[in-house]
Protein backbone atom coordinates (compact mmCIF):
# COMPACT_ATOMS: atom_id res chain seq x y z
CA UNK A 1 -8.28 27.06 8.94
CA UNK A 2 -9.96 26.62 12.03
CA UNK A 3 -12.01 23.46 10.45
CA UNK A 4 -8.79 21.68 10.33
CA UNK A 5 -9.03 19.33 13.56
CA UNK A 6 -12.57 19.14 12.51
CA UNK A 7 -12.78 15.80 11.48
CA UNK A 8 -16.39 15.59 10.46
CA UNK A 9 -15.71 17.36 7.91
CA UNK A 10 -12.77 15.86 6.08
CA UNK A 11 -13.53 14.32 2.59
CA UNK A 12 -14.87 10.76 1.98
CA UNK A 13 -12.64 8.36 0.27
CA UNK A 14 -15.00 8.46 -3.03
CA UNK A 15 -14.59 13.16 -3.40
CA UNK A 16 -10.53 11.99 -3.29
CA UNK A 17 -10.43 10.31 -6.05
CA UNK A 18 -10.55 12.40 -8.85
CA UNK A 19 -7.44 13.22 -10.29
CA UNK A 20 -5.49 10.67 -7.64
CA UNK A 21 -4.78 8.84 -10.13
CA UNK A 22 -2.88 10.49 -12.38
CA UNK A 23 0.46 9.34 -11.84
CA UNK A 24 -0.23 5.62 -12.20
CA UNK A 25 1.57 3.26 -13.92
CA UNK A 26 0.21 1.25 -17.21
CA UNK A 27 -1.37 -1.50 -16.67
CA UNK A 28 0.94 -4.29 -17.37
CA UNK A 29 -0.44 -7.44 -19.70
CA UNK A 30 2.12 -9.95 -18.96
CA UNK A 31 0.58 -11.98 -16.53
CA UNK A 32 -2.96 -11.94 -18.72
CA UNK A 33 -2.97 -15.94 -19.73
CA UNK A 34 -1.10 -17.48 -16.91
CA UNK A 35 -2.54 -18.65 -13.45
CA UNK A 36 -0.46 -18.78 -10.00
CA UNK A 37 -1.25 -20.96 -7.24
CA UNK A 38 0.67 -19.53 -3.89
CA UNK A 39 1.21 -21.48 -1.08
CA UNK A 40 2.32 -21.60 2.41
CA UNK A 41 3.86 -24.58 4.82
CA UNK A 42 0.31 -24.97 5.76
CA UNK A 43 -1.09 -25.45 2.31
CA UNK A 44 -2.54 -23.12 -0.86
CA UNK A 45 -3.03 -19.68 0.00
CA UNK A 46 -4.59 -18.17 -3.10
CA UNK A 47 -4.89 -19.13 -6.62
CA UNK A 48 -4.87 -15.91 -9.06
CA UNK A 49 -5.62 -16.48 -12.78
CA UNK A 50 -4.32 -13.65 -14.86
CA UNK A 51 -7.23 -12.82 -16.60
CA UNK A 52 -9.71 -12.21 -13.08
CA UNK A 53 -10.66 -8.81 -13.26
CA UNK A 54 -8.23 -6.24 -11.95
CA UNK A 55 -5.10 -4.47 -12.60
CA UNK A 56 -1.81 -5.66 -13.03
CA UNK A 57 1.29 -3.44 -12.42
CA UNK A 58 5.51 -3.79 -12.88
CA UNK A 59 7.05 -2.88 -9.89
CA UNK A 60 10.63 -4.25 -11.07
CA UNK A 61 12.10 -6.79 -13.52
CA UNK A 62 9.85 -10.39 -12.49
CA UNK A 63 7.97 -8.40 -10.06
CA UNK A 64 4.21 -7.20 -10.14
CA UNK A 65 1.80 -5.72 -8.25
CA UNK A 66 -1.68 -7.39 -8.89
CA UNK A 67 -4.89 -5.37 -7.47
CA UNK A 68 -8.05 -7.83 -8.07
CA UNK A 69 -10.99 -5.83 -8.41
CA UNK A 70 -13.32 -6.38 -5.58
CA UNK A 71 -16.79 -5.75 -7.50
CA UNK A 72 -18.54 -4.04 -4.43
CA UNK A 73 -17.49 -6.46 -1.64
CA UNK A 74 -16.45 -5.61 1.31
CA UNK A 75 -13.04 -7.42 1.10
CA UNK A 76 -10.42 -6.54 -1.25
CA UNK A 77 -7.02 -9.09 -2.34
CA UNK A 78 -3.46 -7.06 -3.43
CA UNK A 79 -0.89 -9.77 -4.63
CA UNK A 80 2.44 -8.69 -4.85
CA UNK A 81 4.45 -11.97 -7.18
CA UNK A 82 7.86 -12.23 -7.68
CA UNK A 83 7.98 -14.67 -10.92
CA UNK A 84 11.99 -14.53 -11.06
CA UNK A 85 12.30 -15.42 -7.33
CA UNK A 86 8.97 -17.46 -6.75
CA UNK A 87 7.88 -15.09 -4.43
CA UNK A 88 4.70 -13.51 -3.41
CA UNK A 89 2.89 -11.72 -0.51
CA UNK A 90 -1.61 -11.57 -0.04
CA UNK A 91 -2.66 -8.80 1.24
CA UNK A 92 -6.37 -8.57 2.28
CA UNK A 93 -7.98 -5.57 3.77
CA UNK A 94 -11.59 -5.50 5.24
CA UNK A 95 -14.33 -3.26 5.67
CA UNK A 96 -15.35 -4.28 8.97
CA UNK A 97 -19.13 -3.76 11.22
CA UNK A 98 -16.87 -1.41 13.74
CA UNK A 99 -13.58 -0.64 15.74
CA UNK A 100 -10.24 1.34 15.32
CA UNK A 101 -9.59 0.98 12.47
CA UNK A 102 -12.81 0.05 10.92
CA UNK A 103 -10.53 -1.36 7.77
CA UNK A 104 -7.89 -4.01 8.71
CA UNK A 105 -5.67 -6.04 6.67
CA UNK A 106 -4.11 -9.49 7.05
CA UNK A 107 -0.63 -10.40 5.17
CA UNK A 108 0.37 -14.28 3.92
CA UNK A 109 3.95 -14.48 2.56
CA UNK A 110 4.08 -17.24 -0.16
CA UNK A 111 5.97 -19.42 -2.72
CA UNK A 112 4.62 -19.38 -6.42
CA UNK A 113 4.18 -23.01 -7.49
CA UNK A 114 6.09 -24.29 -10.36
CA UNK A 115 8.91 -21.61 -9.46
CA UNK A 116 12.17 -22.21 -7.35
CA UNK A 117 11.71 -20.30 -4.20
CA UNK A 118 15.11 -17.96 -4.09
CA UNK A 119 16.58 -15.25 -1.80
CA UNK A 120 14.50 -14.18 1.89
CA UNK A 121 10.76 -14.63 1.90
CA UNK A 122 8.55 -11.30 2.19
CA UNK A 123 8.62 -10.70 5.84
CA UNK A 124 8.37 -7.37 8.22
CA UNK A 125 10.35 -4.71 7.58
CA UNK A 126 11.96 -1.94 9.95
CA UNK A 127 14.18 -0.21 7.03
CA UNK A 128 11.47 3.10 6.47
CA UNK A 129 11.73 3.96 9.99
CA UNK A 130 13.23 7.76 9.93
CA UNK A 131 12.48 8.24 6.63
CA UNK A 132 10.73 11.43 5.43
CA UNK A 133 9.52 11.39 2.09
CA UNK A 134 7.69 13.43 -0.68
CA UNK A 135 5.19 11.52 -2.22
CA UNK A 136 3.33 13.36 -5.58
CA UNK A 137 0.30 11.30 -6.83
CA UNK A 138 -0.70 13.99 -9.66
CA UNK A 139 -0.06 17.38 -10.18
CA UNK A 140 -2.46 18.42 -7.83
CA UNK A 141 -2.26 15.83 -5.13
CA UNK A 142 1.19 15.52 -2.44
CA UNK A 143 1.72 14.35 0.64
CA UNK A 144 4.49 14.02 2.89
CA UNK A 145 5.06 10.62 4.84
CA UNK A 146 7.38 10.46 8.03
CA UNK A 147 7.95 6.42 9.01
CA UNK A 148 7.98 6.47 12.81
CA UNK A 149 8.06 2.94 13.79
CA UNK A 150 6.65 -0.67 12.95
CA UNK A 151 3.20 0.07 14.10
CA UNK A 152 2.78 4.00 13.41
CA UNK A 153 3.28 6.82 10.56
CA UNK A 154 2.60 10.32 10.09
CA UNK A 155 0.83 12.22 6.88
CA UNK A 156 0.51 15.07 5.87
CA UNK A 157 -1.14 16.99 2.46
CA UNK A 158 0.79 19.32 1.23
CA UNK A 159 -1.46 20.26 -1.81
CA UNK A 160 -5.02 18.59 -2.81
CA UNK A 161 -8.29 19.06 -1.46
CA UNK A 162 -6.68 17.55 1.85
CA UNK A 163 -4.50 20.43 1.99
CA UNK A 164 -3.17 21.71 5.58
CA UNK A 165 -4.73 17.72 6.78
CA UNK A 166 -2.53 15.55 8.87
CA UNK A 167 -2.95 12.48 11.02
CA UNK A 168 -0.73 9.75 12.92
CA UNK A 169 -2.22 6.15 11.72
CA UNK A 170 -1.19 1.75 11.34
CA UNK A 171 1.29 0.96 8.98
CA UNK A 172 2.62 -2.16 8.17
CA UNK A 173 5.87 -2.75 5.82
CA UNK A 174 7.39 -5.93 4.20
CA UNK A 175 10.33 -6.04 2.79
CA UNK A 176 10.06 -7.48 -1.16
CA UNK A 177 13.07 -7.21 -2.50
CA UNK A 178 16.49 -5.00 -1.65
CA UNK A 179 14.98 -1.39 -1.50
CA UNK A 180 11.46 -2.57 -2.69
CA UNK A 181 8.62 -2.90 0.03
CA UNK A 182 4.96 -3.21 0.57
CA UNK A 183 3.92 -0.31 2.50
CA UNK A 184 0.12 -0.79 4.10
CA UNK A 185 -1.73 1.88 6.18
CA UNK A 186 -5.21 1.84 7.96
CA UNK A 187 -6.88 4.98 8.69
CA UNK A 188 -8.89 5.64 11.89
CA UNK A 189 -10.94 9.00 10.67
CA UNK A 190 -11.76 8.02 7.55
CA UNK A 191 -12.66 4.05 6.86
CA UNK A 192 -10.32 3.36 4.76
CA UNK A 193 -6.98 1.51 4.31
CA UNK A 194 -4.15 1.47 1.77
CA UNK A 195 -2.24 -1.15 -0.01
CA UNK A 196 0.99 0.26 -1.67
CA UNK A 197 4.63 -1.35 -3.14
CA UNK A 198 7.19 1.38 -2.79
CA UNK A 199 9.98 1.27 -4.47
CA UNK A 200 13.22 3.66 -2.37
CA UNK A 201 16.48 2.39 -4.26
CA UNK A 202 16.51 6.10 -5.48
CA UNK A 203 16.46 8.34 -3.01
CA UNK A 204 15.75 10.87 -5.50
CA UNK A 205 13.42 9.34 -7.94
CA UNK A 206 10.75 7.09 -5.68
CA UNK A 207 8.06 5.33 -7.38
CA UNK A 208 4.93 3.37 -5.98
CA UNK A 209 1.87 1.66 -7.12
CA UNK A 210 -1.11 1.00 -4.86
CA UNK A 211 -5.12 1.60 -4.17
CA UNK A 212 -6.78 2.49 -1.62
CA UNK A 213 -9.95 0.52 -0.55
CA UNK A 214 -13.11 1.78 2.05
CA UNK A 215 -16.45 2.78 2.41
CA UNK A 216 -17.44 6.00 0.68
CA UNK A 217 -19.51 9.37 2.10
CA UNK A 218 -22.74 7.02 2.59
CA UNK A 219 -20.42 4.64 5.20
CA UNK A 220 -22.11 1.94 3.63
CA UNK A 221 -21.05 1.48 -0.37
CA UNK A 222 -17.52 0.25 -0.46
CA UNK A 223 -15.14 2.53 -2.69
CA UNK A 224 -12.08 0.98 -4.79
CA UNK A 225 -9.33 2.84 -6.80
CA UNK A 226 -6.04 2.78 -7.55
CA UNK A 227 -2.92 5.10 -7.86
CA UNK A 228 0.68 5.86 -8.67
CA UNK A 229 2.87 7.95 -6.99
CA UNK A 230 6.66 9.89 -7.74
CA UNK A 231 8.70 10.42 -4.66
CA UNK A 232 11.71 11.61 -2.94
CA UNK A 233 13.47 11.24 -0.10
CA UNK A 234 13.64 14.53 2.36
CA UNK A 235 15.48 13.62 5.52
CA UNK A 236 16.04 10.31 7.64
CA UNK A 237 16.29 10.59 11.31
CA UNK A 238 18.97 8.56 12.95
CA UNK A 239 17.63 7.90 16.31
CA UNK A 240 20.21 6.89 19.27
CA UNK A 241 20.71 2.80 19.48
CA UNK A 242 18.99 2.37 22.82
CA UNK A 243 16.11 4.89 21.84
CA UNK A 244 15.70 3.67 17.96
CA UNK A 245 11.88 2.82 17.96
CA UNK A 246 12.92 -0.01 15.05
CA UNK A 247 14.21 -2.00 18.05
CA UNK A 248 11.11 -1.56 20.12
């Protein structure tokens, strides 16, 4: 156990990924002949057509989560599109030369062209702080997240090859819909970075869809999969109004 804090010797992204993905969704085949052109008030953000090579995932009744395949780049593109509420958030993560993390990741909130923008745009969300939750990715592979504030989380494996790991890193969370949200994280050990849509209107029955995107043991080949997850709730922390870190 005393290898632990040793973090030269903590797995690559590429020796976690079998097995990670056991608990993922079907791939969804809705979207497969139709193309999307999002948009902000400055102009076109992204146009996705449905048959571009990646994986398409139902998150919720109109809503998917779209992971294009990045085909070794060094830049990856997660669309989340709300096609009931003309919706839609780009994520992009890169694999950058250096720096802390060495994977960032930009967000655009968007309208879907052709579709009457409804309801509150994607935008920053403070609802996960205090959560604890159980997050089980295949019968070998949990975690536990804790949601500290808008800028940090804490993990921890509870069974995997990870096992007994834990780490304080960046998140970022947008709110998608009522209890839905896109839950991002950037890892400073091991390049990497995360692009997730989390569904908590169950305490009790979580779900999530996402993939996580770096370089692998070489630190030069980028690395690609993705994942699904079952979760549940395990505490919240109510923090004192003038110390709650959601207001900081």
């Amino acid at each position: 156990m005393t290898t632990l804090s040793d973090t030269s010797r903590w797995l690559p992204l590429d020796d976690l990924a079998p097995g990670f993905d056991a608990n993922k969704a079907p791939v969804a085949g809705d979207l497969d002949d139709r193309e999307f052109v999002l948009r902000d008030a400055d102009g076109p953000v992204f146009t996705w057509n449905g048959s571009a090579p990646g994986e398409t995932f139902l998150v919720d009744d109109g809503l998917y989560y779209v992971q294009l395949d990045p085909g070794g780049a060094r830049e990856a593109v997660s669309l989340v599109l709300d096609v009931r509420d003309g919706r839609a958030l780009v994520v992009t993560t890169r694999i950058g030369n250096a720096g802390t993390p060495r994977v960032t990741q930009e967000f655009r909130p968007a309208t879907i062209d052709g579709i009457e923008a409804r309801g509150e745009p994607m935008a920053p969300s403070t609802a996960l702080i205090g959560r604890r939750v159980l997050w089980v990715y295949s019968p070998e592979h949990a975690y536990e997240h804790v949601y500290l504030s808008p800028h940090w989380y804490t993990w921890q494996c509870l069974a995997g090859p990870e096992r007994g790991l834990a780490d304080t890193d960046e998140n970022t969370v947008y709110r998608v819909r009522p209890g839905i949200h896109v839950f991002t994280w950037r890892e400073k050990v091991i390049p990497c970075a995360s692009v997730t849509v989390a569904d908590h209107r169950d305490a009790r029955s979580l779900r999530s869809h996402g993939v996580l995107f770096g370089l692998d043991a070489t630190g030069e080949r980028p690395t690609h999969f993705t994942f699904g997850a079952h979760g549940r709730l395990l505490s919240t922390t109510v923090h004192p109004g003038h110390l709650d870190p959601a207001e900081s």
